[in-house]
C-alpha atoms as a PDB file:
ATOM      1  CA  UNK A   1       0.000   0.000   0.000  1.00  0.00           C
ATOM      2  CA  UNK A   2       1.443   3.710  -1.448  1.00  0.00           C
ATOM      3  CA  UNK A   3       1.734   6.112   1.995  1.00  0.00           C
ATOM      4  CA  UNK A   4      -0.221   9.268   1.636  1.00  0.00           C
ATOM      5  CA  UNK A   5       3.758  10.821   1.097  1.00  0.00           C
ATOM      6  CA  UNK A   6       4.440   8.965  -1.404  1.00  0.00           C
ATOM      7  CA  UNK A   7       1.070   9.317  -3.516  1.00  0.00           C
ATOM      8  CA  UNK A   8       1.038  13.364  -2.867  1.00  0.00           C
ATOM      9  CA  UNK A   9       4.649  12.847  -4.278  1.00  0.00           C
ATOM     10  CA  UNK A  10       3.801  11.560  -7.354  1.00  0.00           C
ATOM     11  CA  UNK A  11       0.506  14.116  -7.926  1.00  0.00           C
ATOM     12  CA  UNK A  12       2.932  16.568  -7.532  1.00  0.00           C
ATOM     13  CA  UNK A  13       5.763  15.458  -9.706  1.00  0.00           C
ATOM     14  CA  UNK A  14       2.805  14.348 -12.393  1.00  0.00           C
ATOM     15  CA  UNK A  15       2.982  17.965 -12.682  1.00  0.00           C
ATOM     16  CA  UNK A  16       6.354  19.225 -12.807  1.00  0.00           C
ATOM     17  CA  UNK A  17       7.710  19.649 -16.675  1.00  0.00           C
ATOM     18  CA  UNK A  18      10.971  18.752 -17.529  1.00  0.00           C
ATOM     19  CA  UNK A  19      11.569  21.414 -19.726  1.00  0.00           C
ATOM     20  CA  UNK A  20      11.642  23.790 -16.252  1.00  0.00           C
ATOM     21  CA  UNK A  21      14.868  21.207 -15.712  1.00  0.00           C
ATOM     22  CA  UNK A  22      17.171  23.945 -15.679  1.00  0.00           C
ATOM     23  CA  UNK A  23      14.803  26.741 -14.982  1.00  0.00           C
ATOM     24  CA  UNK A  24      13.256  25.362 -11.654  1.00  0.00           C
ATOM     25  CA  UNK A  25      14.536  22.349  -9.733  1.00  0.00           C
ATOM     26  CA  UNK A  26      11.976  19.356  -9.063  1.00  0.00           C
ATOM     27  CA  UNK A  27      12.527  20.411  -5.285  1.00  0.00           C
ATOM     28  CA  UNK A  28      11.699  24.011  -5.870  1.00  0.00           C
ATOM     29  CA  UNK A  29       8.673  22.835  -7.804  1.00  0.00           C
ATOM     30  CA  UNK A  30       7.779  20.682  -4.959  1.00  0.00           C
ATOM     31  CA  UNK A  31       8.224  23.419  -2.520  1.00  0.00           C
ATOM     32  CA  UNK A  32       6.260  26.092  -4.413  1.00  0.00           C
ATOM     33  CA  UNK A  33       3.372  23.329  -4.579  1.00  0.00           C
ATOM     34  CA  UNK A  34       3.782  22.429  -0.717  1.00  0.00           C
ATOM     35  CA  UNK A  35       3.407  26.278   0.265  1.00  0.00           C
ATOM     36  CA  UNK A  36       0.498  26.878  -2.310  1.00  0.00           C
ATOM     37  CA  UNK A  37      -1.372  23.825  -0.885  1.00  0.00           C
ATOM     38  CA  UNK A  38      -0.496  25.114   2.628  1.00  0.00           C
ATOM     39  CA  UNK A  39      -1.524  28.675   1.307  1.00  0.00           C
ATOM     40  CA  UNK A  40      -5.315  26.983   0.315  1.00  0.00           C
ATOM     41  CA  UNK A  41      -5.432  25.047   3.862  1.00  0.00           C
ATOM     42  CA  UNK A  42      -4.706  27.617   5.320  1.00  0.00           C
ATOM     43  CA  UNK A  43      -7.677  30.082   4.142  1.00  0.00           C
ATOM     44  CA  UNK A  44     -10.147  27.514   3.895  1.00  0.00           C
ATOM     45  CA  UNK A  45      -9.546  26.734   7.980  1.00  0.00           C
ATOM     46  CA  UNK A  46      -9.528  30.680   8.266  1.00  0.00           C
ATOM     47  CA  UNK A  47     -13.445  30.909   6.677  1.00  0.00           C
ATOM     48  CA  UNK A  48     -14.809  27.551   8.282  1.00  0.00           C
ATOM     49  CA  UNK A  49     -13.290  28.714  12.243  1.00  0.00           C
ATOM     50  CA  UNK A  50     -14.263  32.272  11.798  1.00  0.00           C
ATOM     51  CA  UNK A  51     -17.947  31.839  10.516  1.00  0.00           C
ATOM     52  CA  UNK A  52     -18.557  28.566  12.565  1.00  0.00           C
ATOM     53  CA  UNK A  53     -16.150  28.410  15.205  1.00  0.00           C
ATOM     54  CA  UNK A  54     -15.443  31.557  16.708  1.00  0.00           C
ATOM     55  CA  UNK A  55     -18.251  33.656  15.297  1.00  0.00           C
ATOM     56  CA  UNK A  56     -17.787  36.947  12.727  1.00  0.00           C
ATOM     57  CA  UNK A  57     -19.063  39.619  15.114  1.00  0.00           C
ATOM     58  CA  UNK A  58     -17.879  38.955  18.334  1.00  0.00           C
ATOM     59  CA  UNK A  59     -14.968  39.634  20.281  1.00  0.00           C
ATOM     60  CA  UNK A  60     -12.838  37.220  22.457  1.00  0.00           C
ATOM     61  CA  UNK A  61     -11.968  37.911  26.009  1.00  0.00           C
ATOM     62  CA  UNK A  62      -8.991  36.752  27.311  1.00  0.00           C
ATOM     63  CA  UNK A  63      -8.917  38.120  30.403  1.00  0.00           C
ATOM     64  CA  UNK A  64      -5.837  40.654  30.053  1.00  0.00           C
ATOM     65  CA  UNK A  65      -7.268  41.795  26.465  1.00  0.00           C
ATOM     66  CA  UNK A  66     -10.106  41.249  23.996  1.00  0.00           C
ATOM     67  CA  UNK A  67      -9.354  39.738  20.724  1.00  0.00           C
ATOM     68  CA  UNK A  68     -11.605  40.212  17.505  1.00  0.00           C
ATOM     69  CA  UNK A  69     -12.892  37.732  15.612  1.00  0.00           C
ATOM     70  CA  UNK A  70     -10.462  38.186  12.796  1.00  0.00           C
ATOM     71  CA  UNK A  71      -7.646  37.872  14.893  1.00  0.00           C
ATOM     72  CA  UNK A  72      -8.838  35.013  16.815  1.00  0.00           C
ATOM     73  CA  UNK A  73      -9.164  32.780  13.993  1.00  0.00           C
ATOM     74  CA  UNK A  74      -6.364  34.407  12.989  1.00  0.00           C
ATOM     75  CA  UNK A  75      -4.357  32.760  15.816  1.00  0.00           C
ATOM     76  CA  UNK A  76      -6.819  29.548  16.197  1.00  0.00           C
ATOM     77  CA  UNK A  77      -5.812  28.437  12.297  1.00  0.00           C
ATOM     78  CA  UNK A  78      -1.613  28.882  12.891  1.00  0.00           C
ATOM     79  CA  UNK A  79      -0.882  25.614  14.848  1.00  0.00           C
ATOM     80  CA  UNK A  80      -2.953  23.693  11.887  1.00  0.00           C
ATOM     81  CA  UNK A  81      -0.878  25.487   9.135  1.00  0.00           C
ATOM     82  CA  UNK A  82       2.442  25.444  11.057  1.00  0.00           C
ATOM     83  CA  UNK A  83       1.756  21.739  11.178  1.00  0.00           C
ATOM     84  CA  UNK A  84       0.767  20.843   8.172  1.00  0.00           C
ATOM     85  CA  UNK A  85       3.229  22.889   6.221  1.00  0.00           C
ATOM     86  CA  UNK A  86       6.029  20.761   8.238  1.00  0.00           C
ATOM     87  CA  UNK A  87       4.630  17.683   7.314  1.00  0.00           C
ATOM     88  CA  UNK A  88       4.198  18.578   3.566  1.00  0.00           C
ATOM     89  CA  UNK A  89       7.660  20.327   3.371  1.00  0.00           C
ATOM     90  CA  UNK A  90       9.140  16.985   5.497  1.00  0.00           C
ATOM     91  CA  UNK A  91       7.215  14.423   3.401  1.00  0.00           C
ATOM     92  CA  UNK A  92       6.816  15.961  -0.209  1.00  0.00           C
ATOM     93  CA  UNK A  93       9.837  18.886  -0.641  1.00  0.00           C
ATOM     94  CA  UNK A  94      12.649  17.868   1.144  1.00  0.00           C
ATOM     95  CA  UNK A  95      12.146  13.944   2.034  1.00  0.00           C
ATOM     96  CA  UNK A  96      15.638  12.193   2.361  1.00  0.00           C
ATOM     97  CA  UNK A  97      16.809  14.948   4.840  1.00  0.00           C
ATOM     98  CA  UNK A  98      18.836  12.888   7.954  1.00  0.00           C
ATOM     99  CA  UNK A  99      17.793  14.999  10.203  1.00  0.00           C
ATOM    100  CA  UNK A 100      15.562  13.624  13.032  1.00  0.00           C
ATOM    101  CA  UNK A 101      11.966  14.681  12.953  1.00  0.00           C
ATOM    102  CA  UNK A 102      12.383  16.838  16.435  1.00  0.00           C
ATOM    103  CA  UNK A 103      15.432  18.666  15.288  1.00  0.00           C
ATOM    104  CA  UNK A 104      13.736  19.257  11.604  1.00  0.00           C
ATOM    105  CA  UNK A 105      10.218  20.458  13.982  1.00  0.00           C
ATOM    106  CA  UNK A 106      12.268  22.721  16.042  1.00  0.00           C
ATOM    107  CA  UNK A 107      14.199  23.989  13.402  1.00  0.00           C
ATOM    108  CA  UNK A 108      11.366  24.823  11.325  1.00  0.00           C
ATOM    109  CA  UNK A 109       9.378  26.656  13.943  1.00  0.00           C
ATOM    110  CA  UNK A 110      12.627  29.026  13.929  1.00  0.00           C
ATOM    111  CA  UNK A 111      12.572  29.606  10.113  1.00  0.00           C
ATOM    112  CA  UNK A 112       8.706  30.136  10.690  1.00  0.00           C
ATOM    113  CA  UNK A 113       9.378  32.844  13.351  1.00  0.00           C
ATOM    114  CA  UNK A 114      12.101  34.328  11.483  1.00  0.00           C
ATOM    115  CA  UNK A 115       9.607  34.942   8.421  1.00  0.00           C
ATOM    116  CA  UNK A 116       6.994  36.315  11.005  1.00  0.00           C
ATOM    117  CA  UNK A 117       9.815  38.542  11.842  1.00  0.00           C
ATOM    118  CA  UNK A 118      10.822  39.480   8.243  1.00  0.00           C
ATOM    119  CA  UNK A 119       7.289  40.061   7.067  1.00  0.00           C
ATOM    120  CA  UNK A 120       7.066  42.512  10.391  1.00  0.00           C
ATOM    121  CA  UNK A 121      10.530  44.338   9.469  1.00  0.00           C
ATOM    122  CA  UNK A 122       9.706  44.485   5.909  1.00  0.00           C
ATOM    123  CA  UNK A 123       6.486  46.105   5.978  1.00  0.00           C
ATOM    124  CA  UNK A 124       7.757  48.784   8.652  1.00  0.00           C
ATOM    125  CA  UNK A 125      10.724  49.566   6.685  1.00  0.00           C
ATOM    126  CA  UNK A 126       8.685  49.363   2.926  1.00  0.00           C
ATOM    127  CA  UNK A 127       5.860  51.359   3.947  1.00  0.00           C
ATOM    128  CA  UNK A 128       6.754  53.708   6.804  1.00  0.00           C
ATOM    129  CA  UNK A 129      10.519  54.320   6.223  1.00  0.00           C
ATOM    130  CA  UNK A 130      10.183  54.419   2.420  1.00  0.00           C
ATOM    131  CA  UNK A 131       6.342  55.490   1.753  1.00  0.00           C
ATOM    132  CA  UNK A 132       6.023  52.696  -0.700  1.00  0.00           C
ATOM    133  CA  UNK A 133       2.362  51.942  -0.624  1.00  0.00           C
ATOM    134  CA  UNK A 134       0.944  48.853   1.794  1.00  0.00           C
ATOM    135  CA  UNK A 135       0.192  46.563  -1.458  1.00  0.00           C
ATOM    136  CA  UNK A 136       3.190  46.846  -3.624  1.00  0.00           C
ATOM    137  CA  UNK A 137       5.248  46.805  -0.416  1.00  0.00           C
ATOM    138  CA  UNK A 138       3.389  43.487   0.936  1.00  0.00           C
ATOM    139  CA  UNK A 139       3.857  41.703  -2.515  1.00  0.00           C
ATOM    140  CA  UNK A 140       7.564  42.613  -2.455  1.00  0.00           C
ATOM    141  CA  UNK A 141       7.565  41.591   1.020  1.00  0.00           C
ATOM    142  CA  UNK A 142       5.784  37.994  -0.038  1.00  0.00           C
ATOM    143  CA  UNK A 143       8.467  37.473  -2.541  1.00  0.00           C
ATOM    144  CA  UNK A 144      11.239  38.063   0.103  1.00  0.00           C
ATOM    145  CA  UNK A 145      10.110  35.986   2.821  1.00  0.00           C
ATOM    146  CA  UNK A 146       9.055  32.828   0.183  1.00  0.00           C
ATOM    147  CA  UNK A 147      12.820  33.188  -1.344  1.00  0.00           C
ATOM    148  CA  UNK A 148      14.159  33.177   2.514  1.00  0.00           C
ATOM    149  CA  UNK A 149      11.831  30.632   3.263  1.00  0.00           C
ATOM    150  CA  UNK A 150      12.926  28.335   1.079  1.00  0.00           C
ATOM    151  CA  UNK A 151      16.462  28.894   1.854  1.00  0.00           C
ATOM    152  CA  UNK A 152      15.796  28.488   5.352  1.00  0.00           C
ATOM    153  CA  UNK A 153      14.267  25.399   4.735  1.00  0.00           C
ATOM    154  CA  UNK A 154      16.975  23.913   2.013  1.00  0.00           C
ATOM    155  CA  UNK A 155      19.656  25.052   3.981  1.00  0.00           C
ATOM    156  CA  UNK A 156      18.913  24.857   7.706  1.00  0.00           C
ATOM    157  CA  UNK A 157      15.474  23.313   8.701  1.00  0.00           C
ATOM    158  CA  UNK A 158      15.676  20.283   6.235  1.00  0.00           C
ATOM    159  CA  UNK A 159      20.155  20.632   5.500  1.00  0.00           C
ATOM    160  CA  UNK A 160      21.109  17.380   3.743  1.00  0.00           C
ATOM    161  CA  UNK A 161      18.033  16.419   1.668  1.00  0.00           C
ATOM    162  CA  UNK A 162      18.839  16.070  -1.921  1.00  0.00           C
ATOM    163  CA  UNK A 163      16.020  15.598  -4.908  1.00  0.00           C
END
């Protein structure tokens, strides 16, 4: 019996061209798929907590603050991205890594907070420092934190996987 890895694998690769051979690498491909996929997860658990879960008009209270709806789901929907982005970046981009799963976890959860960060630092610097307007400056910003992203996750959080 084919593991769900292994048949996500070959949807994927069903779909990768050769001619991008020397243009894009099959793990770049793979990569670009994982974080789209993530990307669709991740608004269609966004819509379904904050319309049935946590409610679109109300406000959270947390004790020490109040949190909107928004942000709430906001918040409630990160722990089932985070996750399954590690899984499909562990099982589908960057599989023959030797890294142990906890190190890979832990590193990734780094590499995560380090694109929180850069998104944050980007968008102050883009838009307040430079006057660049919010939406040019957040697709710039995209761009930068996918291509340090990936890097992070070739390099550090997955080191030693080959295609």
């Amino acid at each position: 019996m084919i593991s769900p890895a292994s048949l996500l694998t070959r949807i994927v690769d069903r779909f990768y061209w050769h001619r991008l051979d020397g243009i894009v690498s099959r793990q770049l491909f793979r990569y670009a798929f994982c974080g789209g996929l993530n990307l669709l997860l991740d608004a269609m658990w966004y819509f379904l907590i904050y319309h049935y879960v946590v409610g679109e008009d109300r406000f959270i209270d947390l004790g020490l603050v109040y949190m909107s709806a928004p942000i709430a789901s906001l918040f409630l929907v990160f722990p089932i991205t985070f996750f399954t982005g590690f899984w499909l970046n562990r099982n589908i981009a960057f599989r023959s890594s030797p890294l142990r799963t906890r190190t890979q976890l832990f590193r990734y959860a780094l590499s995560v907070g380090g694109a929180v960060l850069l998104n944050y630092l980007c968008m102050k610097l883009f838009v307040e420092v430079f006057d660049i307007w919010p939406t040019p400056a957040k697709l710039v910003t995209s761009a930068l934190s996918a291509l340090y992203s990936f890097l992070a996750a070739r390099y550090f959080t997955f080191r030693g996987a080959v295609e």
